[in-house]
PDB file of N, CA and C in Angstrom:
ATOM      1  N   UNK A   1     -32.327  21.267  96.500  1.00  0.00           N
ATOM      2  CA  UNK A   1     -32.172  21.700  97.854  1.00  0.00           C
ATOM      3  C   UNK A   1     -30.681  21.704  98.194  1.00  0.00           C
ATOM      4  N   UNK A   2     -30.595  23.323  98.750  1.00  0.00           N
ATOM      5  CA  UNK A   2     -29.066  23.296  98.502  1.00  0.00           C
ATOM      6  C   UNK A   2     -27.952  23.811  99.734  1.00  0.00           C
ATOM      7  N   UNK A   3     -29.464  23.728 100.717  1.00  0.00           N
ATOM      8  CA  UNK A   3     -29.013  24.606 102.419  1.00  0.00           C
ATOM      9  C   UNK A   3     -29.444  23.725 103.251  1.00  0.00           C
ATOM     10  N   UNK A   4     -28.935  23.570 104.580  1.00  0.00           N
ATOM     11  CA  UNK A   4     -29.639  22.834 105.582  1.00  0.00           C
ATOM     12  C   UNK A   4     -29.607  23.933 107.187  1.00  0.00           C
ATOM     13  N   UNK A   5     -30.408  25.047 106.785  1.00  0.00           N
ATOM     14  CA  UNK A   5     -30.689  25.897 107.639  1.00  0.00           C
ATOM     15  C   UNK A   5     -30.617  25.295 109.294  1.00  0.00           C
ATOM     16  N   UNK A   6     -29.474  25.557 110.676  1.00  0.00           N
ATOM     17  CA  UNK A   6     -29.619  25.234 111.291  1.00  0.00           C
ATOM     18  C   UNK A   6     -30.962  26.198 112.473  1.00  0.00           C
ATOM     19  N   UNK A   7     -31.882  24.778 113.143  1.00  0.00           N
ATOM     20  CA  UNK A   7     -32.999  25.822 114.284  1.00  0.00           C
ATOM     21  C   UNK A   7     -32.298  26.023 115.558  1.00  0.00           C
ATOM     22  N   UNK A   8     -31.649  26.665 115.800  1.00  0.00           N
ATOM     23  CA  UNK A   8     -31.530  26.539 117.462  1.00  0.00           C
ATOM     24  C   UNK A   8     -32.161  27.501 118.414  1.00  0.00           C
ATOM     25  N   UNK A   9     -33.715  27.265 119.098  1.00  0.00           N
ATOM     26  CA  UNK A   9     -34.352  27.700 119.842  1.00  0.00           C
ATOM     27  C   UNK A   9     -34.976  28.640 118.700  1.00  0.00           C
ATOM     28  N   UNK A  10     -35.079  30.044 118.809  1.00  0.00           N
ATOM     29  CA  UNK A  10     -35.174  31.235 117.799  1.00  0.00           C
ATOM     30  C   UNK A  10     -34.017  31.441 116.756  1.00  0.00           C
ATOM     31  N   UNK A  11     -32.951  31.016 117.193  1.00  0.00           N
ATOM     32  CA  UNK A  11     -32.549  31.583 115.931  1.00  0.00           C
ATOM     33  C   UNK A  11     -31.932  30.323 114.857  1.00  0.00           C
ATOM     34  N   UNK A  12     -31.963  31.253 113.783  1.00  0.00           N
ATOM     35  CA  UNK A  12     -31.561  30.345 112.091  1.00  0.00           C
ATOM     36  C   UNK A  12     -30.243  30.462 111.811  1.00  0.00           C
ATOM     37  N   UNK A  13     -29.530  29.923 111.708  1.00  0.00           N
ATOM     38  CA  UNK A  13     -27.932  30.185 110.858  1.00  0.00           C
ATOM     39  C   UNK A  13     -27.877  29.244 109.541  1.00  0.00           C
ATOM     40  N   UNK A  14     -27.258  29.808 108.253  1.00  0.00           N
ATOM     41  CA  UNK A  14     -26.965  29.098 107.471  1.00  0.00           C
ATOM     42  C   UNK A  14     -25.978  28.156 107.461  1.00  0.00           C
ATOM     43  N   UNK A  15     -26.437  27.093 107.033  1.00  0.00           N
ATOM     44  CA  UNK A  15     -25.249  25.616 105.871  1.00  0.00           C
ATOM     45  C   UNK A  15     -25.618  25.589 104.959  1.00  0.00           C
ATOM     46  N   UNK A  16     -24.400  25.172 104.000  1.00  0.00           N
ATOM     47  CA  UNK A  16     -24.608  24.602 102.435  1.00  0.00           C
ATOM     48  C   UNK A  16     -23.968  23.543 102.801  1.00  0.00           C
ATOM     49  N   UNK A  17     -25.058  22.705 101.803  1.00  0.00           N
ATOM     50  CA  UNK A  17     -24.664  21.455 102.060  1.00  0.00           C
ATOM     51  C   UNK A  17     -23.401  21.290 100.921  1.00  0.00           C
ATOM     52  N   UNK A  18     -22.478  20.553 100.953  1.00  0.00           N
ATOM     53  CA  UNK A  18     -21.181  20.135 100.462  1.00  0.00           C
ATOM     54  C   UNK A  18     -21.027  18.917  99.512  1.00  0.00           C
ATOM     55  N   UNK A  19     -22.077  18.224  99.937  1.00  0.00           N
ATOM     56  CA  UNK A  19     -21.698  16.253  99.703  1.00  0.00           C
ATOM     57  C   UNK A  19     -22.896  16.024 100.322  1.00  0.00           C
ATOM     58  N   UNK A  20     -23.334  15.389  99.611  1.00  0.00           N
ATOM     59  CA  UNK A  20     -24.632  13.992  99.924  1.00  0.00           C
ATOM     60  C   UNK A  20     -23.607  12.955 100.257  1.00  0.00           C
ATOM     61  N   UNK A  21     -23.303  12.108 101.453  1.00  0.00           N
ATOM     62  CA  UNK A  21     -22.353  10.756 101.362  1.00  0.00           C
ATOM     63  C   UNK A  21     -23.034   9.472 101.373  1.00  0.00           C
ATOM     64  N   UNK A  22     -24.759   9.722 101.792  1.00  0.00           N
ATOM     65  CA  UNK A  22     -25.639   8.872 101.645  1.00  0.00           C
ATOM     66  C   UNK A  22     -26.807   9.263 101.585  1.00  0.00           C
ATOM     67  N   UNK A  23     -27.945   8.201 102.054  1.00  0.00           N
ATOM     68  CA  UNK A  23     -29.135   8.689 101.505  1.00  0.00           C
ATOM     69  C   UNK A  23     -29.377   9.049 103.192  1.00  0.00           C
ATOM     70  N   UNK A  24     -29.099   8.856 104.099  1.00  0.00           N
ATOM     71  CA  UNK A  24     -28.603   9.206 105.468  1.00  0.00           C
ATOM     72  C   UNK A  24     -27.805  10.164 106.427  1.00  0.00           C
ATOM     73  N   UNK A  25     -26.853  10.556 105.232  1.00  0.00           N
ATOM     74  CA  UNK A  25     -25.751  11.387 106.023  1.00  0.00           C
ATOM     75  C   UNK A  25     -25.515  12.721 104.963  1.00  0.00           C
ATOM     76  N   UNK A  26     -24.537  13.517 105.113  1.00  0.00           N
ATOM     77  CA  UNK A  26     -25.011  14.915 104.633  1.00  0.00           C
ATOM     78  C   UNK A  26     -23.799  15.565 105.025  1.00  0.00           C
ATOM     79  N   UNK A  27     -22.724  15.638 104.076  1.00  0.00           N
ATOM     80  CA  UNK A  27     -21.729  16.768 104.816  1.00  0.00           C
ATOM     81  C   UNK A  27     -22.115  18.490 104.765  1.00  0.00           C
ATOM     82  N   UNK A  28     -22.158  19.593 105.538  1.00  0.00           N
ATOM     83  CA  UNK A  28     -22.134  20.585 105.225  1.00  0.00           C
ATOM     84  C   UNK A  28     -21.633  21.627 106.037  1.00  0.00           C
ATOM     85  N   UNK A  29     -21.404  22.821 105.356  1.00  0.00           N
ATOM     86  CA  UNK A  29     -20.437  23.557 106.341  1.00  0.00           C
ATOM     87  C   UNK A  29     -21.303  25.175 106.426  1.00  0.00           C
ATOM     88  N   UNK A  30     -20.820  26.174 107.462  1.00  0.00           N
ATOM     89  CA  UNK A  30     -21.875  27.009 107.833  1.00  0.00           C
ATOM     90  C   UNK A  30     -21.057  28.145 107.181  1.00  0.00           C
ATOM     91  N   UNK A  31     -22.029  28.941 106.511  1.00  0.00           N
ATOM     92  CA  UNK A  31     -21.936  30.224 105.986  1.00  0.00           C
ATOM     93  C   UNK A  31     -21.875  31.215 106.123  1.00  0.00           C
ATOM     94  N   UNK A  32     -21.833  32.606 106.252  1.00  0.00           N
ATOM     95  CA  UNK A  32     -21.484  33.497 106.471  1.00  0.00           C
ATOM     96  C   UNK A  32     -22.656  34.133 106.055  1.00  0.00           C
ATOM     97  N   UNK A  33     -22.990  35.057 106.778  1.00  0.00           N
ATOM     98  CA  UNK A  33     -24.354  36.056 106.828  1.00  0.00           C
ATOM     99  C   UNK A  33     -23.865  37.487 107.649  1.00  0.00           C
ATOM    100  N   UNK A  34     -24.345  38.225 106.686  1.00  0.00           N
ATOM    101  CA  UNK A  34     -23.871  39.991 106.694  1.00  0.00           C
ATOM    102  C   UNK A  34     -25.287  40.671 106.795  1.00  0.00           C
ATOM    103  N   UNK A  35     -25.781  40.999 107.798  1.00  0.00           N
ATOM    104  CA  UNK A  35     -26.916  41.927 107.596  1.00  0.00           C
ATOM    105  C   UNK A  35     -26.612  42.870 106.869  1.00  0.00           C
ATOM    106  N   UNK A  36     -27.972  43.267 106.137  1.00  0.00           N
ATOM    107  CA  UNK A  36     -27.761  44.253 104.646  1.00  0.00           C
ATOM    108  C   UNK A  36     -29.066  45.629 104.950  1.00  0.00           C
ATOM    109  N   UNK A  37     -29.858  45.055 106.076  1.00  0.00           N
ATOM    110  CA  UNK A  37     -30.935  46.091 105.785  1.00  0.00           C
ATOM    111  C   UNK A  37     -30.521  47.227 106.939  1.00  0.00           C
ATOM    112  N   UNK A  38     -30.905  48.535 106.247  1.00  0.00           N
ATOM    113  CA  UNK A  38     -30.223  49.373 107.171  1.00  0.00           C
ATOM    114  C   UNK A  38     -31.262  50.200 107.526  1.00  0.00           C
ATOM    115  N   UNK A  39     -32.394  49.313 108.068  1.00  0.00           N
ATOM    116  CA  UNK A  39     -33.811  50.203 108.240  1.00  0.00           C
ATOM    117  C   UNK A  39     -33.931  49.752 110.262  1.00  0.00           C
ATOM    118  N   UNK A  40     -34.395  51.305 111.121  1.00  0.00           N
ATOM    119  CA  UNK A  40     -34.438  50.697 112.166  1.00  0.00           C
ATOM    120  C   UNK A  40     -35.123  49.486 112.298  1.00  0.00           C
ATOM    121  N   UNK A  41     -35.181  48.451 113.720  1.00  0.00           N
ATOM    122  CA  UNK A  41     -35.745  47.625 113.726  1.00  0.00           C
ATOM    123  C   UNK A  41     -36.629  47.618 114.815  1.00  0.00           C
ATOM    124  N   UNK A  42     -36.979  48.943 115.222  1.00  0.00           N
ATOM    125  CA  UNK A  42     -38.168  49.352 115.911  1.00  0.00           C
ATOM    126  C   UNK A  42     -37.595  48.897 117.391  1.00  0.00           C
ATOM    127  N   UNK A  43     -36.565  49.227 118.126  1.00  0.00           N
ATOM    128  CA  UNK A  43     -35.970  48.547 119.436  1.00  0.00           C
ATOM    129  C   UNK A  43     -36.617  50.217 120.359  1.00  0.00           C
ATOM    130  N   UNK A  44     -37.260  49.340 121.327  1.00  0.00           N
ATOM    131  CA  UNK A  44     -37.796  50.166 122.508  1.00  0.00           C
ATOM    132  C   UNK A  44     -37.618  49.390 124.317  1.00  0.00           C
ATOM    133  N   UNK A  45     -37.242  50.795 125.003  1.00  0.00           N
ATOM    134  CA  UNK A  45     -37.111  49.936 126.423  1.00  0.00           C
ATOM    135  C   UNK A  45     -38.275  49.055 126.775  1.00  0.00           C
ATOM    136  N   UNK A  46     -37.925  47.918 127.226  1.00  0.00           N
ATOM    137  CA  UNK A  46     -38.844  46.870 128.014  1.00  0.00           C
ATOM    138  C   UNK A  46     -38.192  45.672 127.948  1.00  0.00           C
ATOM    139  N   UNK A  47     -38.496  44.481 128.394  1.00  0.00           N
ATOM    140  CA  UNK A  47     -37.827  42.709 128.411  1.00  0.00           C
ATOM    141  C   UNK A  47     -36.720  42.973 128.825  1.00  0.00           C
ATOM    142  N   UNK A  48     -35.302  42.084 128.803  1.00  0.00           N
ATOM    143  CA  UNK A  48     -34.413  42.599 129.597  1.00  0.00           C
ATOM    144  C   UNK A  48     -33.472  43.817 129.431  1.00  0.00           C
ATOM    145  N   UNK A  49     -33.279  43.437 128.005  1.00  0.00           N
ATOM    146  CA  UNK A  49     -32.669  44.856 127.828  1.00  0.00           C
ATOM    147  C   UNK A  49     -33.586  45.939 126.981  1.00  0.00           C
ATOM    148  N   UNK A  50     -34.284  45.117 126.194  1.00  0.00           N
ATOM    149  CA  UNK A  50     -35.224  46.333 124.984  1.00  0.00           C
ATOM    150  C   UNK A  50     -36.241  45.375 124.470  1.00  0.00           C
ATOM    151  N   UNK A  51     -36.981  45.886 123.505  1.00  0.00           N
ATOM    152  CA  UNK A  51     -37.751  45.635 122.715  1.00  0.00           C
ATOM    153  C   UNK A  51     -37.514  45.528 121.663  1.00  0.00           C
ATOM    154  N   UNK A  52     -37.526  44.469 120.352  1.00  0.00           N
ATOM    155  CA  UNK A  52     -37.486  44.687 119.346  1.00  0.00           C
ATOM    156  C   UNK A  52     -38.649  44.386 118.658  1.00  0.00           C
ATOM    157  N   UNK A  53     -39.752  45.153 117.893  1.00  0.00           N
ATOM    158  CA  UNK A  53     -40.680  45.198 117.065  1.00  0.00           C
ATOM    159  C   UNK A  53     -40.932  45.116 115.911  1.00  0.00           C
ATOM    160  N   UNK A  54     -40.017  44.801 114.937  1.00  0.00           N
ATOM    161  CA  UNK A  54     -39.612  44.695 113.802  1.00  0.00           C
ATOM    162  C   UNK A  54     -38.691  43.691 113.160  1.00  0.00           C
ATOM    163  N   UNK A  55     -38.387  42.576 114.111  1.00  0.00           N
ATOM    164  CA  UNK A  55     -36.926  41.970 113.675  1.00  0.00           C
ATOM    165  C   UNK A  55     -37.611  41.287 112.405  1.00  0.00           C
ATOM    166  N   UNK A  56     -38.426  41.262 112.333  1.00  0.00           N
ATOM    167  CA  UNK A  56     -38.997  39.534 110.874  1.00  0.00           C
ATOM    168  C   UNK A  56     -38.226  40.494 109.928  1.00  0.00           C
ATOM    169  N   UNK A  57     -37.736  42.221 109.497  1.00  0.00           N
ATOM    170  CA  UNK A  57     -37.131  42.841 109.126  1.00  0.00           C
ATOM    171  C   UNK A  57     -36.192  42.746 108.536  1.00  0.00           C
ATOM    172  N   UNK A  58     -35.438  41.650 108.870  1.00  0.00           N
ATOM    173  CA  UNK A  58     -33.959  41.633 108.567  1.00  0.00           C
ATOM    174  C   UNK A  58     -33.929  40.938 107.394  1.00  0.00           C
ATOM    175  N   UNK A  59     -32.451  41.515 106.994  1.00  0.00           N
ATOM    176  CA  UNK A  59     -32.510  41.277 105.837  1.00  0.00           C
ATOM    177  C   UNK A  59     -30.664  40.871 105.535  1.00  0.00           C
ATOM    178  N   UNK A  60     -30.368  39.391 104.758  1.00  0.00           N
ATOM    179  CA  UNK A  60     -28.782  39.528 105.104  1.00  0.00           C
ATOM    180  C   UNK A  60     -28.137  38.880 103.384  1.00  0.00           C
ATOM    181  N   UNK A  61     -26.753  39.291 103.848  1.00  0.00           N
ATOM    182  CA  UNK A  61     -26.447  38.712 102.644  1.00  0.00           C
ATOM    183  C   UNK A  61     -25.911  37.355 102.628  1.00  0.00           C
ATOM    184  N   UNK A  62     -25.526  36.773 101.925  1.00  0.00           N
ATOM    185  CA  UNK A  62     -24.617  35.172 102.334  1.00  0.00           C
ATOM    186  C   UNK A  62     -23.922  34.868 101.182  1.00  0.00           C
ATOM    187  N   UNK A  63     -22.423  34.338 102.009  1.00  0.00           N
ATOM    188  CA  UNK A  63     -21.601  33.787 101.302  1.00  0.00           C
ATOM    189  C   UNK A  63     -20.992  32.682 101.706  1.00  0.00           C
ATOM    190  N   UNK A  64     -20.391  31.757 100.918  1.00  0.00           N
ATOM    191  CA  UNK A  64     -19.573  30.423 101.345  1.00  0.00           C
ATOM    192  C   UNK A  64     -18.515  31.091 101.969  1.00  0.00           C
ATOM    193  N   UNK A  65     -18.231  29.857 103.187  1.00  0.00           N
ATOM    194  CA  UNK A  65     -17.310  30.361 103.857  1.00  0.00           C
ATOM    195  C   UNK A  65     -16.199  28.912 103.895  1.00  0.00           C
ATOM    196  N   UNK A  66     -14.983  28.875 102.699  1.00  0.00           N
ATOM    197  CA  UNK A  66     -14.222  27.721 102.868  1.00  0.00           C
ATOM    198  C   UNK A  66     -13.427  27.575 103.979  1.00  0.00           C
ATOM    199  N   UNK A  67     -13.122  28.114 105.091  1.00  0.00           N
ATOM    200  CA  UNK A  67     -12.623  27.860 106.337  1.00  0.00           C
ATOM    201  C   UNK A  67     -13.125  27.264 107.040  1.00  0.00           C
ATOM    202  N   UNK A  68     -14.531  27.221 107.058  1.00  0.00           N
ATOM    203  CA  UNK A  68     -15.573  26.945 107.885  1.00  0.00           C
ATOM    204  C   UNK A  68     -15.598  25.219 107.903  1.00  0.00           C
ATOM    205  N   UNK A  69     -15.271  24.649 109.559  1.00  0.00           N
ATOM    206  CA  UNK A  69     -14.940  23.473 109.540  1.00  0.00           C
ATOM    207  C   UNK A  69     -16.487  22.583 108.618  1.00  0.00           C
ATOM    208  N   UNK A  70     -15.823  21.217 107.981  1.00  0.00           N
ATOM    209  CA  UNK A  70     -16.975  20.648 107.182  1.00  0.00           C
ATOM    210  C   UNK A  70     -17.897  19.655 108.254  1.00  0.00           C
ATOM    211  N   UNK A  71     -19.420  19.695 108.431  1.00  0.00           N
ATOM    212  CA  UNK A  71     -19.258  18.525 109.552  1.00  0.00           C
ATOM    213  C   UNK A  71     -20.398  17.488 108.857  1.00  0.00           C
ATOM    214  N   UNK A  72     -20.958  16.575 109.874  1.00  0.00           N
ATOM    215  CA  UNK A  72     -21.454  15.944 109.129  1.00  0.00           C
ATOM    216  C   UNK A  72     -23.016  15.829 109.804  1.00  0.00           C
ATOM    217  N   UNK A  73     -24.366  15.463 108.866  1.00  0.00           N
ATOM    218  CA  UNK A  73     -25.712  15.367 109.963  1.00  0.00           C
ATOM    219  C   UNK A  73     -26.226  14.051 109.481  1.00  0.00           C
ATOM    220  N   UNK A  74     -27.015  13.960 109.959  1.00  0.00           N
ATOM    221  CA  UNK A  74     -27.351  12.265 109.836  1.00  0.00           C
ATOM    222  C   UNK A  74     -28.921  12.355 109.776  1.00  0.00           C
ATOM    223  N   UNK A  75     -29.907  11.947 108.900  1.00  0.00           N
ATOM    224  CA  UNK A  75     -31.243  11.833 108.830  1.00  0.00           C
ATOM    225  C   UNK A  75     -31.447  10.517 110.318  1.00  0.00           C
ATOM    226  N   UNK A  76     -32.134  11.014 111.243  1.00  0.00           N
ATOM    227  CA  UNK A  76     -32.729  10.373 112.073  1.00  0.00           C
ATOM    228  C   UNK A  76     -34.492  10.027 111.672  1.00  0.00           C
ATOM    229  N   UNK A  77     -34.208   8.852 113.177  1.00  0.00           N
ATOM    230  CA  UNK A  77     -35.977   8.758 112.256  1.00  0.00           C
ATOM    231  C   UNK A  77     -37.101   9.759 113.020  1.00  0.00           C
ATOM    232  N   UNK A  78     -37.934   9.619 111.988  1.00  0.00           N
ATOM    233  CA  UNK A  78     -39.261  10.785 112.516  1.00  0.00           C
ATOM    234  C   UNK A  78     -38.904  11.536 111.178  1.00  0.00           C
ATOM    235  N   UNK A  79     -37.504  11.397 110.214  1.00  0.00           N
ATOM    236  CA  UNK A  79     -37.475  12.291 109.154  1.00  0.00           C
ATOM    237  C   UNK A  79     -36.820  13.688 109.710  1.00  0.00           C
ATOM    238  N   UNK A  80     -35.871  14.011 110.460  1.00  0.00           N
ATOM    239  CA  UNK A  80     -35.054  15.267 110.574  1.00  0.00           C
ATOM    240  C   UNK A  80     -33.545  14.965 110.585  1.00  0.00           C
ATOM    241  N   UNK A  81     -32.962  16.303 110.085  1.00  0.00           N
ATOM    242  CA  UNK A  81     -32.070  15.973 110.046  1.00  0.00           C
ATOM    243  C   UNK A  81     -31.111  16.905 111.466  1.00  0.00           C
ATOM    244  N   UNK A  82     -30.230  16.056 111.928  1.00  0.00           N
ATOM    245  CA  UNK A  82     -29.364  16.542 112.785  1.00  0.00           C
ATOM    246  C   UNK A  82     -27.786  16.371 112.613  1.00  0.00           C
ATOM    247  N   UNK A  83     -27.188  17.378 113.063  1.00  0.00           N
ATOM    248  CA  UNK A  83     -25.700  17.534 113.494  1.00  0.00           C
ATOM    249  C   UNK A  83     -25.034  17.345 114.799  1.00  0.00           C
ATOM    250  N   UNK A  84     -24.192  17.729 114.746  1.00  0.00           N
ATOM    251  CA  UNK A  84     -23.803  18.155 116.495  1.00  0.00           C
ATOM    252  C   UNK A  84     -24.203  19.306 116.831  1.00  0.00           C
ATOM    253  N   UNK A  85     -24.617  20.011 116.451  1.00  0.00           N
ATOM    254  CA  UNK A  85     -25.357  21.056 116.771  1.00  0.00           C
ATOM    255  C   UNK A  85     -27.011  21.140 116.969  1.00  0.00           C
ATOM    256  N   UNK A  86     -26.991  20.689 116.345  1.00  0.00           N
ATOM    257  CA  UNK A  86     -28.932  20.526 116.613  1.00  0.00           C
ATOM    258  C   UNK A  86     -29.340  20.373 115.366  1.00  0.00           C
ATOM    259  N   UNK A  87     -30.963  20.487 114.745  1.00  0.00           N
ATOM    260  CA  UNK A  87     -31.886  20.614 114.502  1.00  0.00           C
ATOM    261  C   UNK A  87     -31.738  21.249 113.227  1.00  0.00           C
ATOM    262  N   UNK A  88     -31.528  20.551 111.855  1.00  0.00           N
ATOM    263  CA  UNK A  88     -31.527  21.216 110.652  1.00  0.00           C
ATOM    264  C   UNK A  88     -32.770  21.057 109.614  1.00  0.00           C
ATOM    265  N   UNK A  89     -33.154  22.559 108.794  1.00  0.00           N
ATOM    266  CA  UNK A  89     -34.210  21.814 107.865  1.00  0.00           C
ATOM    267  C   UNK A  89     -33.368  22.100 106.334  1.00  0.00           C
ATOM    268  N   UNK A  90     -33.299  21.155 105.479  1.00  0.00           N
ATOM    269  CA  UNK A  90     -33.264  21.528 104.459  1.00  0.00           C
ATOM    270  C   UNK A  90     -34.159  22.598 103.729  1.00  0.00           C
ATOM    271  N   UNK A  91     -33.379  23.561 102.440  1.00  0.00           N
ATOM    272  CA  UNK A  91     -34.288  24.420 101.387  1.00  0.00           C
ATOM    273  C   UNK A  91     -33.729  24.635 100.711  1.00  0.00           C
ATOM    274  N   UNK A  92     -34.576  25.422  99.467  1.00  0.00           N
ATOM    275  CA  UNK A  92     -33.876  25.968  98.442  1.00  0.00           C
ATOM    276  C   UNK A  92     -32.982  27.243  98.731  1.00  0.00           C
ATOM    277  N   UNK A  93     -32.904  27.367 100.111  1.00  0.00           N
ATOM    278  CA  UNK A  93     -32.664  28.920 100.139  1.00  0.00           C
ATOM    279  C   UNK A  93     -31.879  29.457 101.354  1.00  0.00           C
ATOM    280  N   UNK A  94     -30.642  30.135 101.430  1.00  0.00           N
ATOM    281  CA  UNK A  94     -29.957  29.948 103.436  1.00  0.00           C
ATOM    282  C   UNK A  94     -31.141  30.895 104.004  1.00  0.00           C
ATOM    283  N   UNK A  95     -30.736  30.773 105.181  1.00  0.00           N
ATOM    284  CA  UNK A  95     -31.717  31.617 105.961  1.00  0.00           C
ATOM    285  C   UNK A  95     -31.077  31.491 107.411  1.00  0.00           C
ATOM    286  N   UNK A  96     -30.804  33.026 107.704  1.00  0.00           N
ATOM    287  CA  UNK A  96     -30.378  33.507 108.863  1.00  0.00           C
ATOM    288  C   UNK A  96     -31.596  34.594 109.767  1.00  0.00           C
ATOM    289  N   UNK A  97     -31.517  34.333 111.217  1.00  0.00           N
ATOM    290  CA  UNK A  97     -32.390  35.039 111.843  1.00  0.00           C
ATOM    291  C   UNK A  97     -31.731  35.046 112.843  1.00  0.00           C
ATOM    292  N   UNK A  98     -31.923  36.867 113.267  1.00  0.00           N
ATOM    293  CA  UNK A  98     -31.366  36.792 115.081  1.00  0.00           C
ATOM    294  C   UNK A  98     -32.627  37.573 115.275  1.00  0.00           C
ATOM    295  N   UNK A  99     -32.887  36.546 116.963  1.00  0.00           N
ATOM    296  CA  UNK A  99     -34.212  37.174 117.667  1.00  0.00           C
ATOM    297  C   UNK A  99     -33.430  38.000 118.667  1.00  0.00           C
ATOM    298  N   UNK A 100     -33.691  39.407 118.506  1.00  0.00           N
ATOM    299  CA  UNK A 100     -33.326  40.328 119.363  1.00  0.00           C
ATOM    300  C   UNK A 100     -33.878  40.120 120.735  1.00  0.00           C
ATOM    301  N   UNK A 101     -35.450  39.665 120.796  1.00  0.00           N
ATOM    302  CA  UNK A 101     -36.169  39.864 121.747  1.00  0.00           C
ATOM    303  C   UNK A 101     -36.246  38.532 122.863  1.00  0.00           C
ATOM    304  N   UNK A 102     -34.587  37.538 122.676  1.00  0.00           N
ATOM    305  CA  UNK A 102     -34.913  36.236 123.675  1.00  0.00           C
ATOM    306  C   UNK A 102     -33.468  36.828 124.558  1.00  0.00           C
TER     307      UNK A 102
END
């Protein structure tokens, strides 16, 4: 496991994790994601500005980003892990999502 996908509300942004510093703590830094799919995503008037009908659609690319400040998350209990940012799950895999429709 080599990402700690951040949740905030709907949407996903990638981390790679950097450093294990314990069995508790977790340095990692956030990645860079390029949408790649160049298929509409079904956007129609309605909600505040539109509709989007298609977003599960997307499709992106990802790369390390060494600029990208390093920070740190901390396993709390209940078993999640958090940052200063919120709400991370570890995977094998990054994963980025933008909800068009919030």
């Amino acid at each position: 496991m080599n990402y700690a996908n951040h949740y905030g509300y709907s949407d996903v942004h990638p981390y790679e994790i950097i450093r294990r510093v314990s069995g508790k703590t977790i340095e990692i830094r956030e990645m860079d994601a390029t949408r790649i799919d160049s298929s509409d995503l079904g956007f129609a008037p309605g909600g505040f500005v539109g509709h989007c009908s298609r977003q599960d659609e997307q499709r992106y690319a990802y790369t390390a980003n060494a600029a990208a400040p390093i920070i740190r998350m901390r396993l709390r209990k209940g078993s999640q892990w958090h940052s200063i940012y919120g709400r991370h799950i570890i995977s094998d895999a990054p994963h980025k999502f933008h909800d068009f429709n919030f």
